[in-house]
Every structure is written in C-alpha cells, then in structure tokens.
N, C-alpha and C. Protein backbone atom coordinates (compact mmCIF):
# COMPACT_ATOMS: atom_id res chain seq x y z
N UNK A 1 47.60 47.04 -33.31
CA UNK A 1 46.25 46.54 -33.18
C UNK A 1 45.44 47.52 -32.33
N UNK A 2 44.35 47.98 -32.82
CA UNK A 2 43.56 48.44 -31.86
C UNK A 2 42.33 47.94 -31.28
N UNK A 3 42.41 48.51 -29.67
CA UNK A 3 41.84 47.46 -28.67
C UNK A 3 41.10 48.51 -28.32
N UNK A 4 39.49 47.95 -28.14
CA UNK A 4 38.48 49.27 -27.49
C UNK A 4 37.96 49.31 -25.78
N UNK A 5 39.18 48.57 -25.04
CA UNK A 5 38.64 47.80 -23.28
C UNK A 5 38.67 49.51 -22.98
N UNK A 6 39.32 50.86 -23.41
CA UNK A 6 38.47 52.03 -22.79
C UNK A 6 37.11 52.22 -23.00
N UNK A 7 36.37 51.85 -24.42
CA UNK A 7 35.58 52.37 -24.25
C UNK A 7 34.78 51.42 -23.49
N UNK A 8 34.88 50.43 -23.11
CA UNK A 8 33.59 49.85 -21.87
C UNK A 8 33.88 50.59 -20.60
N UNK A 9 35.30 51.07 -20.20
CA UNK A 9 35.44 51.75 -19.38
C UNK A 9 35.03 53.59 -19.10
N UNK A 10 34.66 53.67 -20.33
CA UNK A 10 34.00 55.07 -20.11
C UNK A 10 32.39 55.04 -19.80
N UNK A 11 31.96 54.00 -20.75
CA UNK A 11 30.61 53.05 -20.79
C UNK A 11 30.38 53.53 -19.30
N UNK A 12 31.18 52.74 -18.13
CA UNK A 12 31.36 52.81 -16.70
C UNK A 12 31.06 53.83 -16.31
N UNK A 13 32.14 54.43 -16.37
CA UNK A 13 32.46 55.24 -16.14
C UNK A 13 31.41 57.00 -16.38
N UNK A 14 30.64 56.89 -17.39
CA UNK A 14 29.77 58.00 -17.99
C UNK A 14 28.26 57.56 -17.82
N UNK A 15 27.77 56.15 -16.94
CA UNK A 15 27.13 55.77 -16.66
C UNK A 15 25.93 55.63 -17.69
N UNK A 16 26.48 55.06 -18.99
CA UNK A 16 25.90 54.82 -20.44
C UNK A 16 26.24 53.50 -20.56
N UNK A 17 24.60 52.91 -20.92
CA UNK A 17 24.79 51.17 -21.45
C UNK A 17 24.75 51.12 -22.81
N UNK A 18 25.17 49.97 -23.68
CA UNK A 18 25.11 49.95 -24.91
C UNK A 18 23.40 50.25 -25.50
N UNK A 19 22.39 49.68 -24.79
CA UNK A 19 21.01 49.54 -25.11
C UNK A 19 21.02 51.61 -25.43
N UNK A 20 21.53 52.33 -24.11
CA UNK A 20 21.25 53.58 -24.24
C UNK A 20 21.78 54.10 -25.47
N UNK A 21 22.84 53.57 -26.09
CA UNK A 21 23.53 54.03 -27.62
C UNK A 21 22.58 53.55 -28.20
N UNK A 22 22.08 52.28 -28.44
CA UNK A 22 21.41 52.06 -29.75
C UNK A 22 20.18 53.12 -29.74
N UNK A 23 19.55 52.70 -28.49
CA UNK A 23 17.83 53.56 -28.65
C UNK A 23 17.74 54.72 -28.32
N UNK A 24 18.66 55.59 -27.85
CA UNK A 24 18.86 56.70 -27.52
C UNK A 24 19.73 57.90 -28.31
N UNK A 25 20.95 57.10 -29.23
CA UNK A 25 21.56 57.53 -30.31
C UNK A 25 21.63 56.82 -31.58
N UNK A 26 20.59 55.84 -31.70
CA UNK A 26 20.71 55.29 -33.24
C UNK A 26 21.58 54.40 -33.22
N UNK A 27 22.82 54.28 -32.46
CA UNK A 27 23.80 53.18 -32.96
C UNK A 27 23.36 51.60 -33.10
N UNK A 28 23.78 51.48 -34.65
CA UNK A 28 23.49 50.33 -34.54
C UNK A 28 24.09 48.69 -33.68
N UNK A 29 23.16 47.39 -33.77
CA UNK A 29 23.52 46.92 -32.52
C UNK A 29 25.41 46.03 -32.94
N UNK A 30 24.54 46.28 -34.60
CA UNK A 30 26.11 45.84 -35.67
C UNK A 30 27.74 46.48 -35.26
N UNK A 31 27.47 47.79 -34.98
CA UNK A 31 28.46 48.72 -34.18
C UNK A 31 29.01 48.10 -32.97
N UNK A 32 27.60 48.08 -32.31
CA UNK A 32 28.36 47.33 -30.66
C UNK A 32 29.13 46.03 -30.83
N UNK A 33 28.55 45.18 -31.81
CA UNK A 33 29.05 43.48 -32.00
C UNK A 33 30.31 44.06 -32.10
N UNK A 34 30.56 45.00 -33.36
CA UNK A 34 32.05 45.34 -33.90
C UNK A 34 33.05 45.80 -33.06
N UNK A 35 32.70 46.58 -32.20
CA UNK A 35 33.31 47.47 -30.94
C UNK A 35 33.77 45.56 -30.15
N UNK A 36 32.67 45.10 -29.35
CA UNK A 36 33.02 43.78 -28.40
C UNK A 36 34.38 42.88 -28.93
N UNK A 37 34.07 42.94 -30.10
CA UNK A 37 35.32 41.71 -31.10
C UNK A 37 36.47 42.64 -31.74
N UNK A 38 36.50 43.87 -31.63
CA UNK A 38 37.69 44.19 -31.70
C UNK A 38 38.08 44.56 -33.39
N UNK A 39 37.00 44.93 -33.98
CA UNK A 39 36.46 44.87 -34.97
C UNK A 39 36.66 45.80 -35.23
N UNK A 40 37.41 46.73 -36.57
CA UNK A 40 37.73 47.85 -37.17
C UNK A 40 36.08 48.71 -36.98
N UNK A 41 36.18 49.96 -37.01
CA UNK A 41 34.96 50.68 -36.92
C UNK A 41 35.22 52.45 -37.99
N UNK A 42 34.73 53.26 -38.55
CA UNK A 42 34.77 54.08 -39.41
C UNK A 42 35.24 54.81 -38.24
N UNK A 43 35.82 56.14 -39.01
CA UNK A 43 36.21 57.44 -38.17
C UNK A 43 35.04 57.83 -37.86
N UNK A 44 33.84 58.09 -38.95
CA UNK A 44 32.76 58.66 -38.16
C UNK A 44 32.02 58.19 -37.14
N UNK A 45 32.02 56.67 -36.93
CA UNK A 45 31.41 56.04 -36.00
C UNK A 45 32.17 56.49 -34.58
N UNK A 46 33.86 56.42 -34.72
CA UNK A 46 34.16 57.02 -33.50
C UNK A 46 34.58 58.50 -33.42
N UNK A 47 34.11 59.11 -34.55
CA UNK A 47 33.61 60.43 -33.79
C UNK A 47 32.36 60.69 -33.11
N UNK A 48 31.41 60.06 -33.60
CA UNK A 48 30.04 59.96 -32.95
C UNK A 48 29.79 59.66 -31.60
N UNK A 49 30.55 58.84 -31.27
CA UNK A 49 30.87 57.88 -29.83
C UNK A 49 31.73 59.27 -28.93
N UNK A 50 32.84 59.93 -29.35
CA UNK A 50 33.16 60.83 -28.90
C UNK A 50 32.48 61.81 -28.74
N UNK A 51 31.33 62.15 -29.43
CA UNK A 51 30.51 63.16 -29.28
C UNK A 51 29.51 62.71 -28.28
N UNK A 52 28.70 61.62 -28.45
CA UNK A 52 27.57 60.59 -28.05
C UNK A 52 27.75 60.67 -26.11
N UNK A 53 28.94 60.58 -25.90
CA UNK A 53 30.11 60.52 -24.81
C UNK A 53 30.69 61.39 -24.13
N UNK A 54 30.79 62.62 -25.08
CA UNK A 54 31.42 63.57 -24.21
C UNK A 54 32.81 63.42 -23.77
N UNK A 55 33.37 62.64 -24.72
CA UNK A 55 34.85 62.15 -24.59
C UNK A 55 36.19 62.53 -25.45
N UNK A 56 37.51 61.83 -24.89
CA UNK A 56 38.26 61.77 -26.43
C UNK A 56 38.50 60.45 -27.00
N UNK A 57 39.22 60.19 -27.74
CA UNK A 57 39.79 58.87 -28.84
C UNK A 57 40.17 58.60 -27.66
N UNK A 58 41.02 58.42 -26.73
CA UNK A 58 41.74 58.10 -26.23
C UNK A 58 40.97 56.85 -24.96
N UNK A 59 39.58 57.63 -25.15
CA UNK A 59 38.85 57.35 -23.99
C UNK A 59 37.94 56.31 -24.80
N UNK A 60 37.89 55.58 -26.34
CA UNK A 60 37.37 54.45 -26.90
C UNK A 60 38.10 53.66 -27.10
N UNK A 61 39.60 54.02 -28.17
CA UNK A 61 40.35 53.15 -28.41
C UNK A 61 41.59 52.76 -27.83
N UNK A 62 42.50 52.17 -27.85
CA UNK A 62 43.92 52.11 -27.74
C UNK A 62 44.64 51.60 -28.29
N UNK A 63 45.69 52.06 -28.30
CA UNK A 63 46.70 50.90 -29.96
C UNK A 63 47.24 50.11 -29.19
N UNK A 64 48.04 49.27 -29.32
CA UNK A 64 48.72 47.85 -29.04
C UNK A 64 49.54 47.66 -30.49
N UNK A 65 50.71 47.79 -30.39
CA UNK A 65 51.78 47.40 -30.76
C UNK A 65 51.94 45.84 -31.77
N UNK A 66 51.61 45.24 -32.16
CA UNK A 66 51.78 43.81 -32.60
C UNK A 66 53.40 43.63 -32.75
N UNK A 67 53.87 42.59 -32.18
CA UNK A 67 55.26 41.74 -32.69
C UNK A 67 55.52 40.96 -33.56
C-alpha cells in the first residue's frame, strides 16, 4: 500500500502549503483530495511534486507492506 504521511512532511518541512501548489503550480485541488485519502496518483503527478519540491519519491510516498 502506498502511504503519502512524507509528503505532508516535506510540505513542513520545505515550508510549502497545499494552497501554494494549487495557485502557484497549477495543481489541482482534485490532486490534493487524492494525495489526503491515500488515493493512487499518476507518475507524472509525482514527478511534478518532486520537481515542484525539490525532492525525491522517497520524500512523497512510502510503501507499506499489506498482510
């Protein structure tokens, strides 16, 4: 399963609010809903976010294992 609790922590951390993604990089607010709920998202959306960010994958998503 993948879980996105880094990227609110880079959010933090890079001192970027979601409002600054939408109106500042276009992202839509459909993106953020999807990101909050854990919600599958395109590769390009999180390459964008990596770019948007100045980050890596590592620093939006994380996997989790399911049993």
């Amino acid at each position: 399963m993948i879980i996105y609790s880094p990227f609110w922590d880079t959010l933090k951390r890079k001192k970027v609010s979601t409002y600054t993604l939408i109106t500042k990089y276009n992202m839509s607010s459909s993106t953020i809903a999807r990101i909050r709920h854990n919600k599958p998202i395109t590769t390009t959306t999180l390459n964008d976010l990596c770019t948007f960010l100045d980050c890596a994958v590592e620093d939006i998503i994380k996997y989790i294992k399911e049993t």
